[in-house]
Every structure is written in C-alpha cells, then in structure tokens.
N, C-alpha and C. Protein backbone atom coordinates (compact mmCIF):
# COMPACT_ATOMS: atom_id res chain seq x y z
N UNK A 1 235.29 22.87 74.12
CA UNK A 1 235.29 24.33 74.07
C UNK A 1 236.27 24.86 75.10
N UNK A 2 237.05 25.99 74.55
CA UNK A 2 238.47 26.81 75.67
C UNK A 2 237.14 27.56 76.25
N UNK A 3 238.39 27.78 77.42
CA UNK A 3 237.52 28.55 78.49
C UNK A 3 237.22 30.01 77.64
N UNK A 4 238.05 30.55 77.29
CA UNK A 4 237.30 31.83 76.17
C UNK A 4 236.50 31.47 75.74
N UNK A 5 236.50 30.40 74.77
CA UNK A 5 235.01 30.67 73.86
C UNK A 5 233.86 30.48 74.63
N UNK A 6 233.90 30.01 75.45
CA UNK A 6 232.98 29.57 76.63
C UNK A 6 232.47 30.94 77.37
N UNK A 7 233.37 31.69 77.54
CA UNK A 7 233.27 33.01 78.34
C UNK A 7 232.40 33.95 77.35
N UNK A 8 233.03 34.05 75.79
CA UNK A 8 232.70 34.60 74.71
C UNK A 8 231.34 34.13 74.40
N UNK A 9 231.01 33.10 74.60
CA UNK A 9 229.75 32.30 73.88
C UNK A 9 227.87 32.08 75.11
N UNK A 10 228.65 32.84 75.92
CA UNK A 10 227.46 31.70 77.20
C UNK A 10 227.11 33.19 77.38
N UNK A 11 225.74 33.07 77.27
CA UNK A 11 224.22 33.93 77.48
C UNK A 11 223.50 33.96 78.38
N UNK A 12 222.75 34.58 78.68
CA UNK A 12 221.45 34.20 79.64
C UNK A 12 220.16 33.80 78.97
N UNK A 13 220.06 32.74 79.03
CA UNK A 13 219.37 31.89 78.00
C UNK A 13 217.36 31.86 79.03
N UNK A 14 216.92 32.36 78.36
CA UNK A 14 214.99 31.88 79.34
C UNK A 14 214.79 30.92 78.56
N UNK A 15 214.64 29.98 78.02
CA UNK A 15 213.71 29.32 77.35
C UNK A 15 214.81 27.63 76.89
N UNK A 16 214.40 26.87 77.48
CA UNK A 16 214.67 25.60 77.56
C UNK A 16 214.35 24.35 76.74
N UNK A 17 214.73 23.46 76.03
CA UNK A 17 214.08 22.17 75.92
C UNK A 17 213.17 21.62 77.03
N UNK A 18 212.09 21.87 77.60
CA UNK A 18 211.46 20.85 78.51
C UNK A 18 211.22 19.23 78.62
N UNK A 19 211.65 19.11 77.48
CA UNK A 19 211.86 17.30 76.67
C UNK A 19 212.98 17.01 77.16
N UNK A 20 214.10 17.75 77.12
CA UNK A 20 215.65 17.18 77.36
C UNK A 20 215.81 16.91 78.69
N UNK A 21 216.80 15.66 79.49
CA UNK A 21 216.97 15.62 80.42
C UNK A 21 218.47 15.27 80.30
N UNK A 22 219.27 15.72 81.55
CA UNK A 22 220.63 15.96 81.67
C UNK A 22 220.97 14.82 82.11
N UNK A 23 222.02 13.61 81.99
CA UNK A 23 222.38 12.32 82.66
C UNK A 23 222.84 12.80 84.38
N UNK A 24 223.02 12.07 84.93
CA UNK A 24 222.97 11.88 86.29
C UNK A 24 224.47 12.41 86.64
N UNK A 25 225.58 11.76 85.45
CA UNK A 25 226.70 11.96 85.38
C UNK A 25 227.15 13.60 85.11
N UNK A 26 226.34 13.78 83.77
CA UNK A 26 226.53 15.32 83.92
C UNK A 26 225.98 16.09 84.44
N UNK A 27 225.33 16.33 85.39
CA UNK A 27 224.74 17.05 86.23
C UNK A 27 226.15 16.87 87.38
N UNK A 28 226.55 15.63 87.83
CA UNK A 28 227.13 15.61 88.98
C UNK A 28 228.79 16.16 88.03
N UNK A 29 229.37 16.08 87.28
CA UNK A 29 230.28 16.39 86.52
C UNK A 29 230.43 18.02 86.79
N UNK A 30 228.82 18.69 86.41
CA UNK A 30 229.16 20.30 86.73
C UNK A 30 228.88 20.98 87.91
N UNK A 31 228.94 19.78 89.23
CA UNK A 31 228.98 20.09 90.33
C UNK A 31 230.01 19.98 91.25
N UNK A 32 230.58 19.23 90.57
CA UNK A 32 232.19 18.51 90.51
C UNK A 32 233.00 19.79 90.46
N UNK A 33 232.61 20.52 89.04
CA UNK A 33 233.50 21.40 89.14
C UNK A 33 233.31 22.41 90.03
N UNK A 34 232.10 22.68 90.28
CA UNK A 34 231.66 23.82 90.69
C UNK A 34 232.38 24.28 92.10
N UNK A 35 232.24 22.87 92.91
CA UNK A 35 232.93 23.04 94.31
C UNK A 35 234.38 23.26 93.82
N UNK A 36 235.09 23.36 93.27
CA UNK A 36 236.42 23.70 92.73
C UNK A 36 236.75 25.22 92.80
N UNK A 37 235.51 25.78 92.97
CA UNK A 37 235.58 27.10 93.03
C UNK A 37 235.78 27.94 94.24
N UNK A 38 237.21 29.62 94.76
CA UNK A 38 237.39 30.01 95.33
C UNK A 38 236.01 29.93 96.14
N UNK A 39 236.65 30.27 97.88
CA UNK A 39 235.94 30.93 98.75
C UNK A 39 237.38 31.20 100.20
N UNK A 40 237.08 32.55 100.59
CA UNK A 40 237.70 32.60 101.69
C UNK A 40 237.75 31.78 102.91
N UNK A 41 238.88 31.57 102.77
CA UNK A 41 239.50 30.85 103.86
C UNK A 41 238.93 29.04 103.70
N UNK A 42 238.55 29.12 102.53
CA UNK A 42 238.34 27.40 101.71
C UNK A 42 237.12 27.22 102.84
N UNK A 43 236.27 28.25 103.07
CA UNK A 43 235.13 27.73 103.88
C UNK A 43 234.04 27.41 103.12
N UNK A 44 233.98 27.26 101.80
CA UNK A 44 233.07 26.40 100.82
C UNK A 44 231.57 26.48 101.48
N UNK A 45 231.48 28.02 101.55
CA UNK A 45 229.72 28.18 101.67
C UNK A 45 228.68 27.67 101.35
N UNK A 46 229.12 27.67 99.99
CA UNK A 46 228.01 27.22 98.69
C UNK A 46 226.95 26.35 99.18
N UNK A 47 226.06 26.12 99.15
CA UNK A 47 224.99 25.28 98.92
C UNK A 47 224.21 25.23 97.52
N UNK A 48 223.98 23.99 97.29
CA UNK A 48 223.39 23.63 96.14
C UNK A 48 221.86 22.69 96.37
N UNK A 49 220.94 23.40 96.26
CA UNK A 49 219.45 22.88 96.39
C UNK A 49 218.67 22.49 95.31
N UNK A 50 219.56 21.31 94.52
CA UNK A 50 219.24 20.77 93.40
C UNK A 50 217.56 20.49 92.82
N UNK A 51 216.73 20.91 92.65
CA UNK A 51 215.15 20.73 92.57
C UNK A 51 215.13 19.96 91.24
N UNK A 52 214.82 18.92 91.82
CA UNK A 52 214.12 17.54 90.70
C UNK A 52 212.87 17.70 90.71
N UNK A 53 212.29 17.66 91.42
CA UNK A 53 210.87 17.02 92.49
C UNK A 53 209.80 18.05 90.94
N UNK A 54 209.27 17.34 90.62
CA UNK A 54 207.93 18.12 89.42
C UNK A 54 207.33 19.41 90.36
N UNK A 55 206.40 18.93 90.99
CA UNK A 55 205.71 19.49 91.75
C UNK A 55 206.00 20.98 92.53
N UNK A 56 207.63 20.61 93.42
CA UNK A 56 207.91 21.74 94.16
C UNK A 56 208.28 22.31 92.86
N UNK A 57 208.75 22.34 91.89
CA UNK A 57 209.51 23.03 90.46
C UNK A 57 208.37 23.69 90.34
N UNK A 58 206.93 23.62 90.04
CA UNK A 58 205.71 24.16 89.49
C UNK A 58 205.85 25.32 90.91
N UNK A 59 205.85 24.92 91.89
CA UNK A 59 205.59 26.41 93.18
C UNK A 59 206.51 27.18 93.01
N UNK A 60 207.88 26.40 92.90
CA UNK A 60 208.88 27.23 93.02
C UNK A 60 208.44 28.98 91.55
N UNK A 61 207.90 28.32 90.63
CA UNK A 61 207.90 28.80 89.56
C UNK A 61 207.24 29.57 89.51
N UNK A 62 205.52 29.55 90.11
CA UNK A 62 204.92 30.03 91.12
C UNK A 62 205.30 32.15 91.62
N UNK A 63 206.03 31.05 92.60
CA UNK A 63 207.12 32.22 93.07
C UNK A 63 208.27 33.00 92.71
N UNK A 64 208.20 32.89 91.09
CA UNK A 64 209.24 33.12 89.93
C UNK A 64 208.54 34.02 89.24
N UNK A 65 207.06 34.58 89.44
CA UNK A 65 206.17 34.73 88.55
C UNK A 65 205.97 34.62 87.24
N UNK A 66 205.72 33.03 87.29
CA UNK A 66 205.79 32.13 86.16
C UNK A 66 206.78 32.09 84.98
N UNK A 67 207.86 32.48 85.57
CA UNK A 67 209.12 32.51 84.25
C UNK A 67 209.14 30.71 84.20
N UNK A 68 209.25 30.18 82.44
CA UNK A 68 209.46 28.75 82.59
C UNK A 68 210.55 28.39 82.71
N UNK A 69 211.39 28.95 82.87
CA UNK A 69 212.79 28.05 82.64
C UNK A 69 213.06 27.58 83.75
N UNK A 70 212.08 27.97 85.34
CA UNK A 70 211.77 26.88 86.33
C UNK A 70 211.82 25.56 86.23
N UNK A 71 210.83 25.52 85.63
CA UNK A 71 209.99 24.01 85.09
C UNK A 71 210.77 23.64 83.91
N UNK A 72 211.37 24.22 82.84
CA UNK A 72 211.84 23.93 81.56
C UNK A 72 214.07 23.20 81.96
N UNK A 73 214.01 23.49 82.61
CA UNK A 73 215.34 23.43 82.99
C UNK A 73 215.91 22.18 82.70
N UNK A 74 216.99 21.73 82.12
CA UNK A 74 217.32 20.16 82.73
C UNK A 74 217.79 19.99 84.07
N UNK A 75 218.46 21.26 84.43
CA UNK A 75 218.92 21.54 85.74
C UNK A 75 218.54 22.46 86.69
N UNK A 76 218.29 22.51 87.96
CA UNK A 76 217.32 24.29 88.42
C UNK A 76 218.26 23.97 89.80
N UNK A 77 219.03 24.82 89.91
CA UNK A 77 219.89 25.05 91.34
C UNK A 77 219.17 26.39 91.91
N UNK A 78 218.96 25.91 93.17
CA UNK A 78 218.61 26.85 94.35
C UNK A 78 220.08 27.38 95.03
N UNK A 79 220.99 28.86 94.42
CA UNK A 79 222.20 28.78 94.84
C UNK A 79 222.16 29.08 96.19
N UNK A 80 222.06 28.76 97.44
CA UNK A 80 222.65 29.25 98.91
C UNK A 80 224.02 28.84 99.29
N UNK A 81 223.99 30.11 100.66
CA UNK A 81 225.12 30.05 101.00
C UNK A 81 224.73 29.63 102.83
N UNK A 82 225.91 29.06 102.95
CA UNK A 82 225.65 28.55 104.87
C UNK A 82 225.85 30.03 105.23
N UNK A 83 225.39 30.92 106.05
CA UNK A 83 226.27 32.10 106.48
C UNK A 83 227.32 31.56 108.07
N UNK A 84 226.85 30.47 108.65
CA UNK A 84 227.66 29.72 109.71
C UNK A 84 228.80 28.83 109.34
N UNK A 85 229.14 28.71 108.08
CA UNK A 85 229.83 27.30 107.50
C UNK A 85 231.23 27.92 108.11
N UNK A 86 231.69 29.10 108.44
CA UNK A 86 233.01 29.29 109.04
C UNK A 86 232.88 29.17 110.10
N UNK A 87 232.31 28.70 111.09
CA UNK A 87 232.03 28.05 112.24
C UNK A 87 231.72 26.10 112.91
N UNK A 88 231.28 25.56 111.43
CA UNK A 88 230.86 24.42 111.60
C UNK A 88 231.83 23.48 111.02
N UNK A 89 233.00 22.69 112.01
CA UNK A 89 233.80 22.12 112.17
C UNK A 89 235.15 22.41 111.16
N UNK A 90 235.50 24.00 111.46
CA UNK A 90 236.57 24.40 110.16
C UNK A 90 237.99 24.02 109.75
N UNK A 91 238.32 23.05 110.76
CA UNK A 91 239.01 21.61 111.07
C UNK A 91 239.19 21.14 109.57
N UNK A 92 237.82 20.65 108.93
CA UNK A 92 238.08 20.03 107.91
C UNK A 92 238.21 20.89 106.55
N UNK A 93 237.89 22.32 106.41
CA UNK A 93 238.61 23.27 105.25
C UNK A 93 240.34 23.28 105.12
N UNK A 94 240.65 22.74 106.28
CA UNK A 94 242.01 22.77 106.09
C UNK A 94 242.59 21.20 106.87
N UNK A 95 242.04 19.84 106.51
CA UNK A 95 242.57 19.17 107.01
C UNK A 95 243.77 18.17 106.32
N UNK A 96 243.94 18.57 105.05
CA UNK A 96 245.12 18.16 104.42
C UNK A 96 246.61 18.93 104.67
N UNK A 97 246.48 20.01 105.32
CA UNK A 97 247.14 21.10 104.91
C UNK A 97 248.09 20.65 106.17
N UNK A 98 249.46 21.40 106.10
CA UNK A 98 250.44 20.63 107.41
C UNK A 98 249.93 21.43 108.53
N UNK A 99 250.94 20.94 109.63
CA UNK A 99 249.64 21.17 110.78
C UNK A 99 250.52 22.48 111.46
N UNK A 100 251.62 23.13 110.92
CA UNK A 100 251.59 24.73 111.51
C UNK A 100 250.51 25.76 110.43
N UNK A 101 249.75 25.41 109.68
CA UNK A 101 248.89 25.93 108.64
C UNK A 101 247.42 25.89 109.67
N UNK A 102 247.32 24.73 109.73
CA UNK A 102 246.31 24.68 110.69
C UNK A 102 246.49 25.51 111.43
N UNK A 103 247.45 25.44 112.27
CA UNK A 103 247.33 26.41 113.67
C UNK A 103 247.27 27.53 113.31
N UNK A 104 247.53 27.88 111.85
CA UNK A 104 247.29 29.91 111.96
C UNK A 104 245.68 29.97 111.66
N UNK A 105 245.58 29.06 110.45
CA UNK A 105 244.02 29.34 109.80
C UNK A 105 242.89 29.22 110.86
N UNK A 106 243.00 27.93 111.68
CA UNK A 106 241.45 27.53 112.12
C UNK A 106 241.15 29.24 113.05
N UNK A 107 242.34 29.61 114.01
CA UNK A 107 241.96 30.68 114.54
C UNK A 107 241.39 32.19 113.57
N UNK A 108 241.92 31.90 112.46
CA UNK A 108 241.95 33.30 111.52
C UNK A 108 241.09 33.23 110.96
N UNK A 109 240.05 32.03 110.69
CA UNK A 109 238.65 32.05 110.37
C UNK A 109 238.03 32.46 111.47
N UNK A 110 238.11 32.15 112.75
CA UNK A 110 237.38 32.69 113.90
C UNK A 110 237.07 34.35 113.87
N UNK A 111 238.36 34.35 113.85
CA UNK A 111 238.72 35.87 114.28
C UNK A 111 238.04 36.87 113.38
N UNK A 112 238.03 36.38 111.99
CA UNK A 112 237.64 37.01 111.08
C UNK A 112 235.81 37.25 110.87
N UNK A 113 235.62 36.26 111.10
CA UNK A 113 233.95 36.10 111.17
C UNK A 113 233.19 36.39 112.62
N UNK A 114 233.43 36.09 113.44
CA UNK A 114 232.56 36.20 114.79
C UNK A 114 232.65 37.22 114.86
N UNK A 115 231.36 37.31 115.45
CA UNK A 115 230.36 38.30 115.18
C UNK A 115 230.02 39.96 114.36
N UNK A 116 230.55 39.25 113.34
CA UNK A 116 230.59 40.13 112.03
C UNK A 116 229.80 39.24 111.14
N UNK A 117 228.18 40.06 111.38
CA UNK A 117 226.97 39.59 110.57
C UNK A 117 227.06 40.04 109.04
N UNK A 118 227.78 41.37 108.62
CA UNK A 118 227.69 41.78 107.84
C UNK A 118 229.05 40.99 106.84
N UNK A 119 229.81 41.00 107.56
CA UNK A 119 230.98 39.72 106.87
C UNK A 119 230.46 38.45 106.31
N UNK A 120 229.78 37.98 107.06
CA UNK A 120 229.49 36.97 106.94
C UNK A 120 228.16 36.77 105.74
N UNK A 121 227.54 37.79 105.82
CA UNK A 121 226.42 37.71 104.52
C UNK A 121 227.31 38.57 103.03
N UNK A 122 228.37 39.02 103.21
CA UNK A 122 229.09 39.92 102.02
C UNK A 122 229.81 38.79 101.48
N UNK A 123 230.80 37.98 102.37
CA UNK A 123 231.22 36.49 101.82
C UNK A 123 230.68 35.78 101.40
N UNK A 124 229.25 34.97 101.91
CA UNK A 124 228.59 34.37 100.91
C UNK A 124 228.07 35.09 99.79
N UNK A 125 227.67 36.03 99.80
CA UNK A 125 227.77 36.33 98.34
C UNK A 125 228.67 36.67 97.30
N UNK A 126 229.45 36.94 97.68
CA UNK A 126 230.83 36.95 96.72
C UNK A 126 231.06 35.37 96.56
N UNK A 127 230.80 34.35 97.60
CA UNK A 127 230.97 33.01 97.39
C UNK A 127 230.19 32.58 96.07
N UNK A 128 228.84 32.99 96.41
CA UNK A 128 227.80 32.65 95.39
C UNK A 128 228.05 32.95 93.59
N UNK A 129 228.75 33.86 94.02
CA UNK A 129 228.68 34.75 92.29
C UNK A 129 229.73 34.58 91.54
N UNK A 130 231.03 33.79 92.62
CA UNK A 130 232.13 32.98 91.76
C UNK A 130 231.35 31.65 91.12
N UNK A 131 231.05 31.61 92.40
CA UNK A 131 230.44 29.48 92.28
C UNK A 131 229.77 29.68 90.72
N UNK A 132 228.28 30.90 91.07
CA UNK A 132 227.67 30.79 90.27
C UNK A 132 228.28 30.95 88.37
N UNK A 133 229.28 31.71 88.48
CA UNK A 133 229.69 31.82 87.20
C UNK A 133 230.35 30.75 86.44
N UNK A 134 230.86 29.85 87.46
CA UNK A 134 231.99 28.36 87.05
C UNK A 134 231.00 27.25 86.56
N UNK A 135 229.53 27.36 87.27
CA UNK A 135 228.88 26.55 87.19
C UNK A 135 228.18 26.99 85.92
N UNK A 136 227.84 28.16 85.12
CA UNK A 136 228.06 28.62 83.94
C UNK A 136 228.53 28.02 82.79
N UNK A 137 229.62 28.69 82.88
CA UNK A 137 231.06 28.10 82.05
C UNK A 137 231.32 27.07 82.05
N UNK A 138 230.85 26.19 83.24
CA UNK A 138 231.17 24.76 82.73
C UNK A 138 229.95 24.05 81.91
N UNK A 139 228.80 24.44 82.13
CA UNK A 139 228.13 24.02 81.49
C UNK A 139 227.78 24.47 80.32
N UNK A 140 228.26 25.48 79.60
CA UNK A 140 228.63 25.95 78.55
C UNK A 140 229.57 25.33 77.78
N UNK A 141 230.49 24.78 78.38
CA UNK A 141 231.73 23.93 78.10
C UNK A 141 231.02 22.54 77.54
N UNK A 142 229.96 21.91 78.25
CA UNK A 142 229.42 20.59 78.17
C UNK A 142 228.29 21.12 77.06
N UNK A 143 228.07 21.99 76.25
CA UNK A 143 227.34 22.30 75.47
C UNK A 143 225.57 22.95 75.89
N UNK A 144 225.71 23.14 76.60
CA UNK A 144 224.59 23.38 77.91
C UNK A 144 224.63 24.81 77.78
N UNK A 145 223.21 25.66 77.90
CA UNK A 145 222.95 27.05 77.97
C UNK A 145 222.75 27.15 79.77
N UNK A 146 222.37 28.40 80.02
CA UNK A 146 222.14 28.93 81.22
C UNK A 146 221.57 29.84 81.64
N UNK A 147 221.24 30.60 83.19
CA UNK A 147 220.78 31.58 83.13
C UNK A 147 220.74 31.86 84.71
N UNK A 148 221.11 33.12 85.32
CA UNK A 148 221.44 32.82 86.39
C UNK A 148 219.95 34.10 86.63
N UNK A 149 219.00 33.68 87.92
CA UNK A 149 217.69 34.38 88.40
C UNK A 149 217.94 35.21 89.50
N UNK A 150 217.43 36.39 89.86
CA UNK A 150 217.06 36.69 90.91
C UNK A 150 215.32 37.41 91.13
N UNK A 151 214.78 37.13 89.70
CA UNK A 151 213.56 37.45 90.05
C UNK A 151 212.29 36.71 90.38
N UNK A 152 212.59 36.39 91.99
CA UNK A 152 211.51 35.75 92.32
C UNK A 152 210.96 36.17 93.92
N UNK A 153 210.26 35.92 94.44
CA UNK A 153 209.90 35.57 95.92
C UNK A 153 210.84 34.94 96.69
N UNK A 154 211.86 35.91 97.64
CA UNK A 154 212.94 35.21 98.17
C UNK A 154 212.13 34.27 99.48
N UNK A 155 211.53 35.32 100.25
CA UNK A 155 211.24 34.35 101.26
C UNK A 155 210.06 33.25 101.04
N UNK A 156 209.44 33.21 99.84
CA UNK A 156 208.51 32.40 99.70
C UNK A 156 209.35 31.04 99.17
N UNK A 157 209.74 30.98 98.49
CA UNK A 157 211.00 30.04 97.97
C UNK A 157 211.74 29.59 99.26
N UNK A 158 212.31 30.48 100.49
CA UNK A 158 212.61 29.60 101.21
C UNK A 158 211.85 29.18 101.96
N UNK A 159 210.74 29.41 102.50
CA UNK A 159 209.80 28.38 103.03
C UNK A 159 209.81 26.73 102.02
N UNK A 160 209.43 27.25 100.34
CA UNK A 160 209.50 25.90 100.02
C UNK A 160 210.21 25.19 100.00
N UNK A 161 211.62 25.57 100.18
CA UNK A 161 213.15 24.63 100.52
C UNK A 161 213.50 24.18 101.87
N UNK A 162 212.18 24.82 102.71
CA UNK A 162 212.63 24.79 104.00
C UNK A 162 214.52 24.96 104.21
N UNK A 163 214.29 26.39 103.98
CA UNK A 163 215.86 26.69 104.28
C UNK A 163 216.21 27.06 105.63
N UNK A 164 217.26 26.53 106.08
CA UNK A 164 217.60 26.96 107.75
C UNK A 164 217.55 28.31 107.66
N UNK A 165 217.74 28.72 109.37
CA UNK A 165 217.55 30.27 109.67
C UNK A 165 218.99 30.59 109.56
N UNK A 166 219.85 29.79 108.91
CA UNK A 166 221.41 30.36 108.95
C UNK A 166 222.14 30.49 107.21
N UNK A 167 220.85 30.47 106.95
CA UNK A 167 221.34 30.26 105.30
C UNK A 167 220.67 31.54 104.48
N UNK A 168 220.89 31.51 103.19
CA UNK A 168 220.46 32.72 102.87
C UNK A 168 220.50 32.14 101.21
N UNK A 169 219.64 32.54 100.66
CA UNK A 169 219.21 32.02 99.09
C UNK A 169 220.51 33.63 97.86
N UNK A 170 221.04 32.93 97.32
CA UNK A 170 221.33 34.26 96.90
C UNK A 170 221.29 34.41 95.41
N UNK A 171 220.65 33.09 94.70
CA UNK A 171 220.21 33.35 92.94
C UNK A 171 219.67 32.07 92.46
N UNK A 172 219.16 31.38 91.52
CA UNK A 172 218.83 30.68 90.98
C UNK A 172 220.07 30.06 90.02
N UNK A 173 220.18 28.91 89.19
CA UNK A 173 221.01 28.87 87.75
C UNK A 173 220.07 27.72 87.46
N UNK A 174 219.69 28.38 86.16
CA UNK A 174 219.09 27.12 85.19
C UNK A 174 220.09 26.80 84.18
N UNK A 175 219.84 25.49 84.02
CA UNK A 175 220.64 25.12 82.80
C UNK A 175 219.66 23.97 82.17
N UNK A 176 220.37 24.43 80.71
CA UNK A 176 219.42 22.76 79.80
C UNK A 176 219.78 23.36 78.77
N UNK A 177 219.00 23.03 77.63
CA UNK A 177 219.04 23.11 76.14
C UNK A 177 218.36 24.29 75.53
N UNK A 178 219.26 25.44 75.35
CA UNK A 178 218.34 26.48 74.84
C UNK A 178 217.54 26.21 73.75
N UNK A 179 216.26 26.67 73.45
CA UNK A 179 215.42 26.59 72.14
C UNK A 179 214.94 27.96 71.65
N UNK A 180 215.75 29.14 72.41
CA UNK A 180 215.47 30.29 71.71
C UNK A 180 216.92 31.17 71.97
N UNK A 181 217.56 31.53 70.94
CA UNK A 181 218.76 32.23 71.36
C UNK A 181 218.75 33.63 71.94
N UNK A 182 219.33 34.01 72.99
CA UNK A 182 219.34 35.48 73.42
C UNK A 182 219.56 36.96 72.76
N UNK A 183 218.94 37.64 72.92
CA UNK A 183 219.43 39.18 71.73
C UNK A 183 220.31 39.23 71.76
N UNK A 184 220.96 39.89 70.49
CA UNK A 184 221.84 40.53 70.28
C UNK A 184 222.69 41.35 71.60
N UNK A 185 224.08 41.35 72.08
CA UNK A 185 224.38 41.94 73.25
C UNK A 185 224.03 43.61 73.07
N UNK A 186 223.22 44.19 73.97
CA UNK A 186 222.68 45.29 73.83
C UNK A 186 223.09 46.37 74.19
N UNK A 187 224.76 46.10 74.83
CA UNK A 187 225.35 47.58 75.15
C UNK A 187 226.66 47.08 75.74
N UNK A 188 227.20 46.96 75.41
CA UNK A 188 228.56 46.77 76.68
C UNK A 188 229.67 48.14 76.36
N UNK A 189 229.90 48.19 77.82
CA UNK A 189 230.25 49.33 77.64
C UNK A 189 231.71 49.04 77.48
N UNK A 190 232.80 50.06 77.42
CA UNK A 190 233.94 50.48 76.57
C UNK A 190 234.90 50.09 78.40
N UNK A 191 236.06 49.46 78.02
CA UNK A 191 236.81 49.51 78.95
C UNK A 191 237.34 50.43 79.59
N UNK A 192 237.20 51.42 79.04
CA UNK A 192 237.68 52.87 79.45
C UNK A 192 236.29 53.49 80.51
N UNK A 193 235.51 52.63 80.40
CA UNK A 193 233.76 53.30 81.35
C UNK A 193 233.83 52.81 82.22
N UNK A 194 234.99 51.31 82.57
CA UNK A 194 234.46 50.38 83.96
C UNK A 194 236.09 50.42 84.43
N UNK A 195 237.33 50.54 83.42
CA UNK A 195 238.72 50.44 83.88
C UNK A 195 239.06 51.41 84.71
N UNK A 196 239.11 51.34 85.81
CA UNK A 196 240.39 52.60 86.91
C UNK A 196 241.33 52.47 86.80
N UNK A 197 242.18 54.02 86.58
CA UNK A 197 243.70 53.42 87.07
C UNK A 197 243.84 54.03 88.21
N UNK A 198 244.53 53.52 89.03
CA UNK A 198 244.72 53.53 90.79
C UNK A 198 243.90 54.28 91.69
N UNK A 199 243.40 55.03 91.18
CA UNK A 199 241.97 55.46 92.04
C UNK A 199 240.97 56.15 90.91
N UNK A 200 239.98 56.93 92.05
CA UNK A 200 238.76 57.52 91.07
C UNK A 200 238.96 58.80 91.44
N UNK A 201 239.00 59.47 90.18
CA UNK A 201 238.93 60.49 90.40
C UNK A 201 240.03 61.62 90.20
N UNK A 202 241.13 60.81 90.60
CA UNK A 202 242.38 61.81 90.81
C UNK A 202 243.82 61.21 90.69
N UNK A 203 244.73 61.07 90.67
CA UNK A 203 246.01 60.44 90.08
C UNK A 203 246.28 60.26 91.99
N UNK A 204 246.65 59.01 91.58
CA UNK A 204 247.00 58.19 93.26
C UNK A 204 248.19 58.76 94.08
N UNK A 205 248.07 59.51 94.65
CA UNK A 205 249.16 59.88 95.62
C UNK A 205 250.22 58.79 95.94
C-alpha cells in the first residue's frame, strides 16, 4: 500500500480481533519505523511502553473505562515522551554528524530547553503526535487497523507503568485486526474552513 492510500484508508478503528496476535518481527518492524520519525533537535523523546503483560492490559483497561481495544489489541503502546531527553547525554542525537555540527547543536539544545518547562512539555507533544501518526500509517501499510486514545485515567495509568516523574503519558495507539469497520467519515470540513492565506483575518502586510 502507497503512502496515500494508507493516509486515505486508515481509521480509528475500537474493536479488534482478540484471537490475532502480531509476530515479534512485525511489531518490531513498526517500531523500526516509528523512531524514523521527526523531533527537534533529533532529541527522540518518544517513549514506547509496549504492554504485553495480560493482567496489567485488564487495569490498564480498567482505567480506559472499559473500552476493549485495551485488551483486544495485537499491539497497545503507552505513547510517552522523556520531557528531560534534551538533557540526557545529547552527545549521542548528534554523534554521527561532523564535529563543527556538534559544536553548534549540543549547546543549542541547551539553550533552547533549560528551564523552559513549558517548551519542554509543547515538544513532546508535538513529538508524540508525529511519532503517533507514522506509527499509524505504517501499520496500515502492514495491513493492520488502529486507533489512537486519550480517554482514560492519565494519572492512574501512570502509576500502573510506574512512569518517572520526568515523563509524561501523552496517548495510547492500538493496533490489530479490525472486526468492525468505522462510520462513514462524518464531516470533514472544506479546505477553505481550515486553509489561511498569510494571516487571519486580514491580507498580510
């Protein structure tokens, strides 16, 4: 499948094969790609809190208020982001790169993040919502449905991930085998409702 039809074709799918299980290979295949995906200053936020485990899947789900595609998933990613990862050895986001590159970047991640709390939680999420869409599309690509969550119990969920105090949960993605197809698309609006040209409101000075 082209990346269009893929773009054209991939839903937000609730309802799963609970029978089907994903090979080891493709699971790690659409994680493969996933890290492939932008982030400023190649500080690769992302975290991926892959939930196998039966058990925590049933709490997590729990704390989903009982949506199944928890439990039904072949795949259930816990998406976080490090909000410190531009701090923790940023040496290696750029250690291929020649070494007058180095010398501008490692400082220009500094500069840019310390102590800018609000930077630092606006980046991971913009991190999250690229990652999250590639990891989509690719599994749409591998014939795989999806569905990306945010309705659950944030801080109860991170107790059960035991997530550090420097991280921050910012969506769910299920993937597996849809067994019920999604409605009909129910409104999209007209390019002319979401397109600007050069500003709002008024012709750009």
């Amino acid at each position: 499948m082209n990346t269009m039809e893929a773009i054209k074709s991939r839903r937000s799918i609730k309802h799963f094969d609970a029978s089907h299980s994903m090979t080891t290979e493709e699971a790690n295949e659409i994680l493969s790609l996933a890290v492939l995906s932008p982030t400023a200053f190649n500080i690769q936020n992302w975290r991926f809190v892959v939930v196998d485990d039966v058990d925590l899947r049933k709490k997590i789900r729990e704390a989903s208020w009982g949506q199944s595609q928890v439990t039904d998933a072949s795949l259930f990613i816990v998406l976080c982001a490090d909000l410190r990862a531009w701090e923790k050895e940023p040496k290696r986001y750029w250690v291929n790169a020649p070494k007058d590159v180095q010398d501008f970047m490692i400082p220009a991640i500094d500069n840019y993040y310390r102590g800018k709390e609000q930077v630092q939680r606006d980046e991971a999420m913009r991190s999250c919502g690229l990652v999250a869409q590639t990891i989509m599309l690719a599994a749409k690509s591998m014939g795989y449905d999806s569905c990306p969550m945010d309705g659950f119990d944030f801080e109860e969920v991170a107790q059960l991930i035991h997530l550090p105090d420097d991280h921050v949960i910012a969506m769910f993605v299920t993937i597996g085998k849809g067994t019920k197809d999604a409605w009909p698309r129910p409104g999209q609006l007209s390019l002319s409702d979401v397109v600007v040209k050069n500003a709002f409101g008024a012709s750009a000075i």
